[in-house]
C-alpha atoms as a PDB file:
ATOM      1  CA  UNK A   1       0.000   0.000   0.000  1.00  0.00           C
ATOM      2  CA  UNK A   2       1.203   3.342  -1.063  1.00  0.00           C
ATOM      3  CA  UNK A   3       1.943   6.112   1.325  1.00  0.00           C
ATOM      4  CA  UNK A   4      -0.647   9.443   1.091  1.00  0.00           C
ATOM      5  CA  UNK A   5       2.509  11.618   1.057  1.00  0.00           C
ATOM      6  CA  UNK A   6       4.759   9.565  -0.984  1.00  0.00           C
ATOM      7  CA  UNK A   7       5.493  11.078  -5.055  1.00  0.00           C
ATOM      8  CA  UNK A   8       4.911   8.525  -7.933  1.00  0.00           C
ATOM      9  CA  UNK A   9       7.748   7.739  -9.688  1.00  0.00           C
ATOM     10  CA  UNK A  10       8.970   9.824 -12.618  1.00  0.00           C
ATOM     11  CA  UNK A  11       7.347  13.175 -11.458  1.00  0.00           C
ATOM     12  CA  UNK A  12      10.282  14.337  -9.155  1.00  0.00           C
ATOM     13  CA  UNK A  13      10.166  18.341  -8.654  1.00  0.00           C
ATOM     14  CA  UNK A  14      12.887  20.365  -7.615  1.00  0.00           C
ATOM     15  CA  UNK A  15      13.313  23.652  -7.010  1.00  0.00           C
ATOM     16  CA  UNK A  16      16.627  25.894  -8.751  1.00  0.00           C
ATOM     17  CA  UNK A  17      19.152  25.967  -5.840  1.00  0.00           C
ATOM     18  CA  UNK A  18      21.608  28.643  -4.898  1.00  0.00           C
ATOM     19  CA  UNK A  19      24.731  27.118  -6.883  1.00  0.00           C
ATOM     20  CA  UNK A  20      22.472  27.299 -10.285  1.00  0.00           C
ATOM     21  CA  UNK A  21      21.346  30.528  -9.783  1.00  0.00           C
ATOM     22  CA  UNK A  22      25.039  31.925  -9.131  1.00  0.00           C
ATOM     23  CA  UNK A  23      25.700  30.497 -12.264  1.00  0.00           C
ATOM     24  CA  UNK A  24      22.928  31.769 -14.047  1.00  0.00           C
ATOM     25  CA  UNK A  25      23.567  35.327 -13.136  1.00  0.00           C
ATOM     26  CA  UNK A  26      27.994  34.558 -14.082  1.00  0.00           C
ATOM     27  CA  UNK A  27      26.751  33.679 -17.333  1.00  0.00           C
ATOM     28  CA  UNK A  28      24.424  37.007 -18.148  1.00  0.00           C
ATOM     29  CA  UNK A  29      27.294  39.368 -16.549  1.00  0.00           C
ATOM     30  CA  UNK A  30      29.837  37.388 -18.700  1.00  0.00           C
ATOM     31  CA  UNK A  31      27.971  37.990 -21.837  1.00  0.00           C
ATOM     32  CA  UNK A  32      26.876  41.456 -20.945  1.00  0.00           C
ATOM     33  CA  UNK A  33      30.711  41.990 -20.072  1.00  0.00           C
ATOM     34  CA  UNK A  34      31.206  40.894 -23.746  1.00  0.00           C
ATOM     35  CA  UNK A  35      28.686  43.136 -25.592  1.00  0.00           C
ATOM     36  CA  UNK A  36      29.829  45.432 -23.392  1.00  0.00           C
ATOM     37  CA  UNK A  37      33.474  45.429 -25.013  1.00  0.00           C
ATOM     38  CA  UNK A  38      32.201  44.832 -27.935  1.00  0.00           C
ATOM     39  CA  UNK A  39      29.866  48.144 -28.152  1.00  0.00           C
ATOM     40  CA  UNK A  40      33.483  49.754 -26.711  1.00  0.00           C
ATOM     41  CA  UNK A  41      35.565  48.481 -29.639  1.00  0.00           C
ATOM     42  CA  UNK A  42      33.312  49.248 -32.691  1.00  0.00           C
ATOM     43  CA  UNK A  43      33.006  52.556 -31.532  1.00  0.00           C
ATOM     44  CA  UNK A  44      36.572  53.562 -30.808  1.00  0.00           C
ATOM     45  CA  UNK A  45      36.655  51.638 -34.479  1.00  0.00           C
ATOM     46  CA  UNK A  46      34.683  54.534 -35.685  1.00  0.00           C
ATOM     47  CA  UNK A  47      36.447  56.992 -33.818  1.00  0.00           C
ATOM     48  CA  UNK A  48      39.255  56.206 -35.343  1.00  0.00           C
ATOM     49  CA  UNK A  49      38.381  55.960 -39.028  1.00  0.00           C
ATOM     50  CA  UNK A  50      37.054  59.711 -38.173  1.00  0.00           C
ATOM     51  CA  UNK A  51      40.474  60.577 -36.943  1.00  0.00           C
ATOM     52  CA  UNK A  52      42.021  58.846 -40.015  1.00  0.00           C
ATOM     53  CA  UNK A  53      39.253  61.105 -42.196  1.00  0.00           C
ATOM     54  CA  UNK A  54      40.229  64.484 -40.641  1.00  0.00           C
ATOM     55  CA  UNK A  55      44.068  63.996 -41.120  1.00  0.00           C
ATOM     56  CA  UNK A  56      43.569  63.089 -44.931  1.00  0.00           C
ATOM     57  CA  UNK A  57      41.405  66.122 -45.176  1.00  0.00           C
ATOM     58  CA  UNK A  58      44.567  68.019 -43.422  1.00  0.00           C
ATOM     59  CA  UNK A  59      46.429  66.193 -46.340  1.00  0.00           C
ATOM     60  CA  UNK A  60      44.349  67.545 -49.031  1.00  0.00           C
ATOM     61  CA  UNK A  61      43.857  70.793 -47.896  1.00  0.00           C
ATOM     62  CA  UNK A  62      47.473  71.157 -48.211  1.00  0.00           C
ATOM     63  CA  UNK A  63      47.627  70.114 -51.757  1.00  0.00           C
ATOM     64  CA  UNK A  64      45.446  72.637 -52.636  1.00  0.00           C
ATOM     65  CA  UNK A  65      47.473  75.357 -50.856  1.00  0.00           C
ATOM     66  CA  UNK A  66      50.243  74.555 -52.724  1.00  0.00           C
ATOM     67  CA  UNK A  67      48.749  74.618 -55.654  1.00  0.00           C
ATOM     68  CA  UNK A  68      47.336  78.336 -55.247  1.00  0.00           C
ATOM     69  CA  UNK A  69      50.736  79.424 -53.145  1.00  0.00           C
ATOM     70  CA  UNK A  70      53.770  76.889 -54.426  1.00  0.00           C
ATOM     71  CA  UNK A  71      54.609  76.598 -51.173  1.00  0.00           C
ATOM     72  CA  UNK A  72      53.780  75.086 -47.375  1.00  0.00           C
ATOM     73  CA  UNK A  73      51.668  77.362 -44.939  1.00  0.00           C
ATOM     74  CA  UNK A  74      55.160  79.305 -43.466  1.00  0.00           C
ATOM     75  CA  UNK A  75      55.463  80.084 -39.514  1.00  0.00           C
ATOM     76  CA  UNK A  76      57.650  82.683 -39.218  1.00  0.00           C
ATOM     77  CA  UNK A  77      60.015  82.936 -36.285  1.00  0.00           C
ATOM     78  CA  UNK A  78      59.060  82.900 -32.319  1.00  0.00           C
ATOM     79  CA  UNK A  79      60.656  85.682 -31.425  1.00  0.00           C
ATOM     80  CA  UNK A  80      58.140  88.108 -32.179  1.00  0.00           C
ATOM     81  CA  UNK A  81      60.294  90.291 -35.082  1.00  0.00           C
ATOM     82  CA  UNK A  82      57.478  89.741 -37.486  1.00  0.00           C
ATOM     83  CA  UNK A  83      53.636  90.711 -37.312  1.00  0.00           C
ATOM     84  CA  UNK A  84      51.614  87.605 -35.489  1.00  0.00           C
ATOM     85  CA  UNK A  85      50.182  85.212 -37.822  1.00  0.00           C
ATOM     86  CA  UNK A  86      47.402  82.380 -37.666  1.00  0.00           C
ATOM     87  CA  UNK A  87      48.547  79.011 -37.459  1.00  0.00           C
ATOM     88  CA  UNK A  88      49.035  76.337 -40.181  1.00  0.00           C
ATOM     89  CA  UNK A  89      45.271  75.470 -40.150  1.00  0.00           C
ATOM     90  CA  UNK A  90      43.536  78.610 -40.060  1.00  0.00           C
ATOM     91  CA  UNK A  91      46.118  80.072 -42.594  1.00  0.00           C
ATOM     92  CA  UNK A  92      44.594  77.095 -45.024  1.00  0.00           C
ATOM     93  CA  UNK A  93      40.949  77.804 -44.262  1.00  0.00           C
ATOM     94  CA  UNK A  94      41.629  81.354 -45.286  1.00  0.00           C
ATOM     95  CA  UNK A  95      43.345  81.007 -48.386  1.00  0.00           C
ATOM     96  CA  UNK A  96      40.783  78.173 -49.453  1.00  0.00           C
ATOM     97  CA  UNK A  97      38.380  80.165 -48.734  1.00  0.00           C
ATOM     98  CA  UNK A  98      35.958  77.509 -46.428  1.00  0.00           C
ATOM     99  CA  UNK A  99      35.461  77.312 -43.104  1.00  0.00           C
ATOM    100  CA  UNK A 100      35.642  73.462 -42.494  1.00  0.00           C
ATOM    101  CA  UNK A 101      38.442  71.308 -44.014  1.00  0.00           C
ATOM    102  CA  UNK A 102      35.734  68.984 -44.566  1.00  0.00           C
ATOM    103  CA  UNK A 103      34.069  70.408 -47.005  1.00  0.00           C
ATOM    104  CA  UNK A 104      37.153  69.696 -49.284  1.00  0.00           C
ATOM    105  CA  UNK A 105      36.539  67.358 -52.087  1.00  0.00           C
ATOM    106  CA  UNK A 106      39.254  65.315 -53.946  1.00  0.00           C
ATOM    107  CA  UNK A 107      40.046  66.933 -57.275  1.00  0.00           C
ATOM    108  CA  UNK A 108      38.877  69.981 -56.583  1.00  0.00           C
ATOM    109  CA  UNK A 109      40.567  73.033 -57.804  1.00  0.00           C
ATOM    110  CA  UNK A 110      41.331  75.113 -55.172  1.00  0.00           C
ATOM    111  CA  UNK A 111      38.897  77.541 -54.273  1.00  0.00           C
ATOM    112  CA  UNK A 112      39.355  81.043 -54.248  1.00  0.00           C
ATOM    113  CA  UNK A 113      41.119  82.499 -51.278  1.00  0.00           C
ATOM    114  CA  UNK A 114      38.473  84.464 -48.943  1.00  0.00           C
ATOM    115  CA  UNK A 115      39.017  88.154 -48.141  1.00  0.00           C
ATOM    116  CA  UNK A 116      38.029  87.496 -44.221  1.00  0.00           C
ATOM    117  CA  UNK A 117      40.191  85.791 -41.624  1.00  0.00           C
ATOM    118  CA  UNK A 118      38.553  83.024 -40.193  1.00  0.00           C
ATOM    119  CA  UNK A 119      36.433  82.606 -37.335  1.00  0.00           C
ATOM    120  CA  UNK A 120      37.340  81.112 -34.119  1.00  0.00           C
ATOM    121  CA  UNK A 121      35.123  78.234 -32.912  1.00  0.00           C
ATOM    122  CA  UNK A 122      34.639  74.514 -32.651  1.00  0.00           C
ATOM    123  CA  UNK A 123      35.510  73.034 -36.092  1.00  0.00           C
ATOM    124  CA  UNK A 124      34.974  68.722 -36.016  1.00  0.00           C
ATOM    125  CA  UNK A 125      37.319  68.591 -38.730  1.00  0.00           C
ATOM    126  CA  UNK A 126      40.588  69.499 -36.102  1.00  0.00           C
ATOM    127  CA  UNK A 127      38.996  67.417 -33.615  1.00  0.00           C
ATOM    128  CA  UNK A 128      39.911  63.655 -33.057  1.00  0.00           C
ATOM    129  CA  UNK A 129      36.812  62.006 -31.498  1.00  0.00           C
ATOM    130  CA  UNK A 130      39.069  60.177 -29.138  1.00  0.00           C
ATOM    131  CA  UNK A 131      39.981  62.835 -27.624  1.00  0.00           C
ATOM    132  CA  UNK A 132      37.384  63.063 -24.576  1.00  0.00           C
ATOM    133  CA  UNK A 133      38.805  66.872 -23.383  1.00  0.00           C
ATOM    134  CA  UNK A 134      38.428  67.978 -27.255  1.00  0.00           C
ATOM    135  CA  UNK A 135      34.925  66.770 -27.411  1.00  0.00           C
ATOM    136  CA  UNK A 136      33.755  68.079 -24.510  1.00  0.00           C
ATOM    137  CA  UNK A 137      34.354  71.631 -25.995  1.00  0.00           C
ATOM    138  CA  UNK A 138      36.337  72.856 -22.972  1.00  0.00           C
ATOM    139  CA  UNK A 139      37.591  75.645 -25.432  1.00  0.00           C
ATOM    140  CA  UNK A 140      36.273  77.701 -28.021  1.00  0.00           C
ATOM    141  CA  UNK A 141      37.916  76.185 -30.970  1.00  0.00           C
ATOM    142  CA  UNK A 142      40.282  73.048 -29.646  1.00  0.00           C
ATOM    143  CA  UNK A 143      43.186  71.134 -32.267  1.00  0.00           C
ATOM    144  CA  UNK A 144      44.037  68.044 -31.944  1.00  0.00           C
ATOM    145  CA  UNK A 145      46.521  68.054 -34.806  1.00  0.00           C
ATOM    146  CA  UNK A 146      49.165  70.090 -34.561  1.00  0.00           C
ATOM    147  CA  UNK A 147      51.959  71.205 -37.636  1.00  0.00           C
ATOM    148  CA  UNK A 148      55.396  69.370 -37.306  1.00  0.00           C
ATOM    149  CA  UNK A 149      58.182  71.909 -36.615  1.00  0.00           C
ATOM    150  CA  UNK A 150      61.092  69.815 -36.857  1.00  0.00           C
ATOM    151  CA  UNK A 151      63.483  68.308 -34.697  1.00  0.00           C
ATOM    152  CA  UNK A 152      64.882  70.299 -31.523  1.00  0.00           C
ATOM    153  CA  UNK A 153      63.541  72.869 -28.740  1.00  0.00           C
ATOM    154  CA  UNK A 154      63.945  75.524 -31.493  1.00  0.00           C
ATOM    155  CA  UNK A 155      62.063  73.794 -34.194  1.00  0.00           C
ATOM    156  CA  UNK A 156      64.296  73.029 -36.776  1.00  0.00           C
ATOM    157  CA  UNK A 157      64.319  71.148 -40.019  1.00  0.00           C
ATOM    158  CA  UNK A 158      60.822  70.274 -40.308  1.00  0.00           C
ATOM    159  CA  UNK A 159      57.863  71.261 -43.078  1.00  0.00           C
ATOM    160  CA  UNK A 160      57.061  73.698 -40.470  1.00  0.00           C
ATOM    161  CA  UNK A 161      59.782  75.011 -39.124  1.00  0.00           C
ATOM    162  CA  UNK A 162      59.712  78.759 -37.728  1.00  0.00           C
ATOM    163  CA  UNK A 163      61.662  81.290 -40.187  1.00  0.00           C
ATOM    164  CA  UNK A 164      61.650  78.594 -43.227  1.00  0.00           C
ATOM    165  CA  UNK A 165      59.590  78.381 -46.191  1.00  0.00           C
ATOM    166  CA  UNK A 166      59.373  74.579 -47.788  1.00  0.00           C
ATOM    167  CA  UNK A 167      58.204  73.048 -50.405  1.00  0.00           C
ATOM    168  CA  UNK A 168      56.959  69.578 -51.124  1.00  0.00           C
ATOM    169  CA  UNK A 169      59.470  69.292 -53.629  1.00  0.00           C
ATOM    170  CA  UNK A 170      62.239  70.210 -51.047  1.00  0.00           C
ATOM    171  CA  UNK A 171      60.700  67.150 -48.805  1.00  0.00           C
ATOM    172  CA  UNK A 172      60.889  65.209 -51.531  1.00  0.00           C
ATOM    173  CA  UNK A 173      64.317  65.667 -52.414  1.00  0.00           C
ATOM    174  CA  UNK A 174      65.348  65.345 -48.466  1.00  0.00           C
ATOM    175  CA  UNK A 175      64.396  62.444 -46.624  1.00  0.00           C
ATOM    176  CA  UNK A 176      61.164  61.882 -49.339  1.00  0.00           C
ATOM    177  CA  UNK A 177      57.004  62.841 -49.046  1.00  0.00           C
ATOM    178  CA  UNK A 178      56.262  59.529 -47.119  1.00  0.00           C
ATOM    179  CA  UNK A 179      59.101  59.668 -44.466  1.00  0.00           C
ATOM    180  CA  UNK A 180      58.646  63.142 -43.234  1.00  0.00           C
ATOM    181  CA  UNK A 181      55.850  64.220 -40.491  1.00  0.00           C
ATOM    182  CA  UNK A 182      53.644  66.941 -41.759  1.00  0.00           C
ATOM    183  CA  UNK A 183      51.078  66.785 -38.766  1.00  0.00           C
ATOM    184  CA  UNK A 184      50.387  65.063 -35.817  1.00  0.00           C
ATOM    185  CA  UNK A 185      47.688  63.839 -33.070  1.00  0.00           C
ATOM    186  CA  UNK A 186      48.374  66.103 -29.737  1.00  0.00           C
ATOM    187  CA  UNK A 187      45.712  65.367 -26.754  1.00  0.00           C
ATOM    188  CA  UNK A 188      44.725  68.854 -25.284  1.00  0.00           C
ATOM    189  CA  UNK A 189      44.890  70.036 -22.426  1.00  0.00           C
ATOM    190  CA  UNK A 190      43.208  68.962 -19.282  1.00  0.00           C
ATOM    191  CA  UNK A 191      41.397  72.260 -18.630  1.00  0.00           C
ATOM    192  CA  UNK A 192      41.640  72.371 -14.739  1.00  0.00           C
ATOM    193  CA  UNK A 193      40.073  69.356 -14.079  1.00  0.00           C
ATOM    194  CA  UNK A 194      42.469  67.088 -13.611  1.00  0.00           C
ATOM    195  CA  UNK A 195      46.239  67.286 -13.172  1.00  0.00           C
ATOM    196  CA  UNK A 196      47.600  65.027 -16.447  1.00  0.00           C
ATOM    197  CA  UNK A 197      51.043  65.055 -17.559  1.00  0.00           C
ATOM    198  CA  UNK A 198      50.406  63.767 -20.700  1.00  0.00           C
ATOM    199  CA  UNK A 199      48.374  66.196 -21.161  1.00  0.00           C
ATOM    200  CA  UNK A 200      49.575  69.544 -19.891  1.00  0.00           C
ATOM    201  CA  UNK A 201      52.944  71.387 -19.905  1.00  0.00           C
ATOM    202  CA  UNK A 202      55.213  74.004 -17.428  1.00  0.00           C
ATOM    203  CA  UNK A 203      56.240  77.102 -19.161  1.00  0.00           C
ATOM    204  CA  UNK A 204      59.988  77.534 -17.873  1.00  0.00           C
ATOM    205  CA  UNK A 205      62.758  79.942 -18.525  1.00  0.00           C
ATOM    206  CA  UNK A 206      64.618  79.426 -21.963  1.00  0.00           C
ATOM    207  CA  UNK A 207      66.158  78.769 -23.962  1.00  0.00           C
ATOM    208  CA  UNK A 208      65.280  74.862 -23.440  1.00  0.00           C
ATOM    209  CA  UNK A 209      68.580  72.769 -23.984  1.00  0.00           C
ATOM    210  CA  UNK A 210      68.628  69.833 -25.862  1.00  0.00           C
ATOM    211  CA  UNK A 211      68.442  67.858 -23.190  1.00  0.00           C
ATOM    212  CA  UNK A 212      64.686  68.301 -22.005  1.00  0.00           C
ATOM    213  CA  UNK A 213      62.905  70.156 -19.938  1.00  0.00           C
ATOM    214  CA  UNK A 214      64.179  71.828 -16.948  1.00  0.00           C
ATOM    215  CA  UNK A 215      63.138  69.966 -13.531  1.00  0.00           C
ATOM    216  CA  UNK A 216      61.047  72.635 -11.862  1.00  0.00           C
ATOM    217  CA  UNK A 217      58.665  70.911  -9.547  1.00  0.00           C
ATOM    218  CA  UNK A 218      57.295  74.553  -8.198  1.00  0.00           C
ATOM    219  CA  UNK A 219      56.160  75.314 -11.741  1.00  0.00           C
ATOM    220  CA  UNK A 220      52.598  75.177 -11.798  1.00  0.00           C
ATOM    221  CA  UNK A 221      51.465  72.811 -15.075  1.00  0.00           C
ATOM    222  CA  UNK A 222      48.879  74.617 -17.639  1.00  0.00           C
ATOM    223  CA  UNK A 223      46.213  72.919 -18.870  1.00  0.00           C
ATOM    224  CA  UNK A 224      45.017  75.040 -22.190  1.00  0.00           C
ATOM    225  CA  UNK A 225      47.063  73.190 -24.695  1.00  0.00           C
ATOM    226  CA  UNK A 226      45.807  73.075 -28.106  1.00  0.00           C
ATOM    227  CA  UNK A 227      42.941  75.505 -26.920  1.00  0.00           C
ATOM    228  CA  UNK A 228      42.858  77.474 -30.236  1.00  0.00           C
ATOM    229  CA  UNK A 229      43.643  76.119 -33.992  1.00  0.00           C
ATOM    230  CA  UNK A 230      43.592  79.959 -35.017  1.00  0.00           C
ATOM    231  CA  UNK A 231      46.631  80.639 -32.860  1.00  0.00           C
ATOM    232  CA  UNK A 232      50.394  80.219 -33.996  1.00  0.00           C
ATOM    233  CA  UNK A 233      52.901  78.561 -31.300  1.00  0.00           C
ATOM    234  CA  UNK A 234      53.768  75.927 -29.242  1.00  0.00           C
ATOM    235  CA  UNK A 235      50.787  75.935 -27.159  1.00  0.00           C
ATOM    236  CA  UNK A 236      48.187  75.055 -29.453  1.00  0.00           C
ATOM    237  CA  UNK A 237      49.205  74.257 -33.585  1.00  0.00           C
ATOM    238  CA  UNK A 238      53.067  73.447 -33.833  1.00  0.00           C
ATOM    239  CA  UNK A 239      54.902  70.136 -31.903  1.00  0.00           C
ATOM    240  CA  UNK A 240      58.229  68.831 -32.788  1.00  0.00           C
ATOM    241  CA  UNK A 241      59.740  65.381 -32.614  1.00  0.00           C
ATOM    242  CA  UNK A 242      62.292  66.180 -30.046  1.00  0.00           C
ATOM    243  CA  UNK A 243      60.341  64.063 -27.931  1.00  0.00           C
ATOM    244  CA  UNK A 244      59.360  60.459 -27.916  1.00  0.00           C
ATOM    245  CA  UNK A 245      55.722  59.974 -28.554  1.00  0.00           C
ATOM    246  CA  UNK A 246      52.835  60.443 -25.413  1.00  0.00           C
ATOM    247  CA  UNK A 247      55.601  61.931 -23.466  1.00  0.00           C
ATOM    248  CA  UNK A 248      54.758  63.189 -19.596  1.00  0.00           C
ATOM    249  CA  UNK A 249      56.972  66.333 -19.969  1.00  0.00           C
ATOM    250  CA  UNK A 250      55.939  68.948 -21.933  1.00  0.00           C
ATOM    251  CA  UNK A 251      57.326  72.380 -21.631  1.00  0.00           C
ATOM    252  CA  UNK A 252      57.694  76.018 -23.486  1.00  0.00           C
ATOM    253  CA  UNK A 253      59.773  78.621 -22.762  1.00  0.00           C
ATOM    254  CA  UNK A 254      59.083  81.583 -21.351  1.00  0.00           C
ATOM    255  CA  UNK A 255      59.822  83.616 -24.726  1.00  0.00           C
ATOM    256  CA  UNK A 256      57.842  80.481 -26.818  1.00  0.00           C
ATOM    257  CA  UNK A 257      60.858  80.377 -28.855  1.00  0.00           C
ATOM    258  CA  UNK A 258      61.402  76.919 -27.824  1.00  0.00           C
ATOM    259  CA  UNK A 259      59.634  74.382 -26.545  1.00  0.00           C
ATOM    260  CA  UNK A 260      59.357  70.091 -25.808  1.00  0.00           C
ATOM    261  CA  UNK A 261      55.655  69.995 -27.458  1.00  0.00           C
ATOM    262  CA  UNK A 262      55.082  65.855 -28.558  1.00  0.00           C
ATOM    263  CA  UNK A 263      52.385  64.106 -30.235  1.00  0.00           C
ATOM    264  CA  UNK A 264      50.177  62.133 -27.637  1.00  0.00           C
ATOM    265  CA  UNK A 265      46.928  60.642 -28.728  1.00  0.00           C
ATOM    266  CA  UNK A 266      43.820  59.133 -27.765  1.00  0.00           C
ATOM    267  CA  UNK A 267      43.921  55.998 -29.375  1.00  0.00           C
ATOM    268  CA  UNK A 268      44.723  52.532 -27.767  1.00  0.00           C
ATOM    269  CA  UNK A 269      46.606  51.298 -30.890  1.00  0.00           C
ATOM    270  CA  UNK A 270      49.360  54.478 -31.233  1.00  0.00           C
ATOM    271  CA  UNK A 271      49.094  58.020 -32.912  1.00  0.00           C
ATOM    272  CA  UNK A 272      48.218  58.655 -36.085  1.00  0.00           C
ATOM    273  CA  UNK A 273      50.373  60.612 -38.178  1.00  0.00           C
ATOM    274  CA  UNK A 274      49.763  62.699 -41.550  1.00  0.00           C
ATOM    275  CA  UNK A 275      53.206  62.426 -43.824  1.00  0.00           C
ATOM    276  CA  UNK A 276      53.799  64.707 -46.271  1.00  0.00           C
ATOM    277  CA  UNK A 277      52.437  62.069 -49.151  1.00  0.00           C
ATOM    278  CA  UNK A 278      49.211  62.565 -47.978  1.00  0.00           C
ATOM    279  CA  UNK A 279      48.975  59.236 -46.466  1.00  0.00           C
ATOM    280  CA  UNK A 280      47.914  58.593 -42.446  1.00  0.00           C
ATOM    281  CA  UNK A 281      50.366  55.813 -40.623  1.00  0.00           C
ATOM    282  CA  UNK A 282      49.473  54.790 -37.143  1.00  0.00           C
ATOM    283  CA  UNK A 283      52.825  54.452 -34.795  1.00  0.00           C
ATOM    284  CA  UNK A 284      52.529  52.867 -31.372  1.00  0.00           C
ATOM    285  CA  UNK A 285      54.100  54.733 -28.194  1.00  0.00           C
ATOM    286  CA  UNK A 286      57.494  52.113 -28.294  1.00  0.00           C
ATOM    287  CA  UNK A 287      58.364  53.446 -31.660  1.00  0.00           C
ATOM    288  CA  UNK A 288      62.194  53.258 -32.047  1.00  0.00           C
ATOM    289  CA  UNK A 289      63.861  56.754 -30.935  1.00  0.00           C
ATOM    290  CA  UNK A 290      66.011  56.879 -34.142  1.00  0.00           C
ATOM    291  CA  UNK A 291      62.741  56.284 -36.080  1.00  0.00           C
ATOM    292  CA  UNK A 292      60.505  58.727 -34.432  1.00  0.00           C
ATOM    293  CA  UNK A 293      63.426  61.365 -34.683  1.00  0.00           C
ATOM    294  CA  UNK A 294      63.415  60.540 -38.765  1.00  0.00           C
ATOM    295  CA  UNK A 295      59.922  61.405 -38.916  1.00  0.00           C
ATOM    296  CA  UNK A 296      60.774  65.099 -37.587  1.00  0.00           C
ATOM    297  CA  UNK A 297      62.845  66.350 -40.156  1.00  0.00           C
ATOM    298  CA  UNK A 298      62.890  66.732 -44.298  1.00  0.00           C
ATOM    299  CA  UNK A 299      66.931  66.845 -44.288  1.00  0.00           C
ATOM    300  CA  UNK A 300      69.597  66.537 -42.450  1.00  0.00           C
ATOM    301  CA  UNK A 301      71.312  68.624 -40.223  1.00  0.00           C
ATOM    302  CA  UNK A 302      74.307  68.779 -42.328  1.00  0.00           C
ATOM    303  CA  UNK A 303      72.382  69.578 -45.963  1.00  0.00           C
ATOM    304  CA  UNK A 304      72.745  72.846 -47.456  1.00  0.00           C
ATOM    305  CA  UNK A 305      69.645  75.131 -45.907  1.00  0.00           C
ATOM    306  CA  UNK A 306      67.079  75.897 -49.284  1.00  0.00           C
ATOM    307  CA  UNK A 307      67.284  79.341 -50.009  1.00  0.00           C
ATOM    308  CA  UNK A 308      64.063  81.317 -48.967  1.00  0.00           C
ATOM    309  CA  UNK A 309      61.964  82.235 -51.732  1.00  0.00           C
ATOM    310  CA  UNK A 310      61.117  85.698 -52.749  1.00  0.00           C
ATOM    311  CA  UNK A 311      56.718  85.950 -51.431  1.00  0.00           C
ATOM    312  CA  UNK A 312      56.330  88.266 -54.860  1.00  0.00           C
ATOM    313  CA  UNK A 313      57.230  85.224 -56.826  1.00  0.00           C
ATOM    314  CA  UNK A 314      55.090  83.126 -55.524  1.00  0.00           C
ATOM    315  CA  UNK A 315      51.880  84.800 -55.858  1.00  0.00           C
ATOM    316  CA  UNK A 316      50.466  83.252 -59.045  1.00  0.00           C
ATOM    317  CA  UNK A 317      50.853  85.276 -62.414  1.00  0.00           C
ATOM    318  CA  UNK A 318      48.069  87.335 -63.829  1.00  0.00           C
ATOM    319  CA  UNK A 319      49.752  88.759 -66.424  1.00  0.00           C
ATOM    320  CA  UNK A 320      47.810  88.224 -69.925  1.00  0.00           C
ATOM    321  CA  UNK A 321      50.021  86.812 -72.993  1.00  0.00           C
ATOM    322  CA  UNK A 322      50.103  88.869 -76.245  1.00  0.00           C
ATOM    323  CA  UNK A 323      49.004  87.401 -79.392  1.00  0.00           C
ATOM    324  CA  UNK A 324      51.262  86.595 -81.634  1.00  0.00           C
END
């Protein structure tokens, strides 16, 4: 005889214990964890075929200046002898005569130079995505790709080099189009709200030796770099490759005739760099000195300096040929 309380056999019931619920909830946090990185990586993916984008536009918009000019947007020296000048970016906005790089098209002639100076304010064109302090429109109109002055404190040697004018034709016949630097990623600054090397710089007495920056633990670090693409100097448009890459010790000189401004970037994978070619290589943050030091320059120290070109001869010719 069968017990009242007793089950028949085959229609066992039991209840989900502790252990199975532990590993139900592992296995949802493991594959939210996933889409999770997932979701992270496709859009710093994006991000970065934006940055890629903006530095090829850099690129072209250079072509097209030297086509109208025969020559590289000039910086003229630090020391404040000649009348201040935009930097390398707004200097190519003006003679193109557009206010957003982007708005460049391949093949294009180059549009007509505009009468006005630009406009500061926030242009996504100079703005790597990655860059969260950029973004965030801390300053009016941030860079995040700055014009290569050379190699040195003093900016020497380089397609932007204070007090030289340069062609691509003079890269070329240096150290060649796709092995010299034109412009590079540079994370701005931190704006005050954090205290990041990487990021910031000390302004220090100068001239800044070849050796680095001054130690100077009392001086305060300054967090507006790269607030302004429409300003000329070290603090917002110009670095130089006397420093390794995402280096924690950036510093200008009290003058701004020198300075140890480096390329830093956003990026996991490295900073992006625009060569002279037009073409946009990615080089991680162990890059070999000797390499990165390449990049900086067009010739070498020893080469006979290019004579600087008379500006009348390079404004384009209007004059009107007689028929025969």
């Amino acid at each position: 005889m069968r017990r009242p309380d007793s089950t028949p056999s085959g229609s066992d019931r039991t209840g989900v214990g502790p252990a199975e619920v532990l590993v139900i909830i592992l296995v949802i946090g493991v594959l939210i964890l996933l889409l999770m990185m997932g979701l992270t990586r496709s859009r710093e993916a994006a991000r970065s075929v934006t940055c890629t984008r903006n530095l090829h536009q850099i690129g072209l918009a250079l072509g097209l200046y030297e086509q109208a000019t025969r020559r590289l947007p000039a910086v003229p020296l630090l020391d404040g002898t000649e009348p201040p000048r935009s930097g390398p970016i707004a200097e190519m906005l003006q003679q193109l005569g557009v206010t957003d790089l982007t708005a460049l098209a391949p093949d294009s002639p180059p549009p007509p130079p505009s009468g006005e100076p630009p406009l500061e304010g926030y242009l996504p064109g100079v703005v790597c995505p990655s860059d969260r302090m950029a973004t965030a429109r801390v300053f009016p109109a941030p860079v995040s790709y700055r014009a290569n002055a050379g190699i040195g404190p003093d900016g020497r040697l380089g397609p932007f080099s204070p007090g030289e004018r340069v062609t691509t034709q003079e890269v070329e016949a240096g150290h060649g189009a796709s092995y010299t630097a034109s412009f590079a990623e540079r994370l701005v600054g931190s704006a005050g709200t954090a205290k990041e090397r990487i990021r910031d710089y000390q302004v220090v007495p100068g001239p800044i030796p070849e050796a680095g920056c001054p130690d100077l633990p009392s001086s305060p670090l300054l967090t507006d770099a790269g607030r302004s693409w429409l300003e000329l100097g070290w603090r917002s448009t110009l670095y130089s490759h006397a420093l390794p890459p995402a280096s924690a010790s950036s510093c200008i000189a009290e003058d701004g005739r020198s300075a140890f401004m480096g390329a830093s970037s956003g990026h996991v994978e490295g900073i992006r760099i625009l060569l002279m070619d037009g073409s946009v290589r990615t080089y991680a943050r162990s890059v070999a000195p000797a390499v990165w030091r390449a990049l900086g320059s067009y010739r070498d120290e020893d080469s006979p300096e290019a004579p600087v070109p008379d500006e009348s001869a390079l404004e384009p010719s209007e004059t009107v040929p007689e028929p025969n």
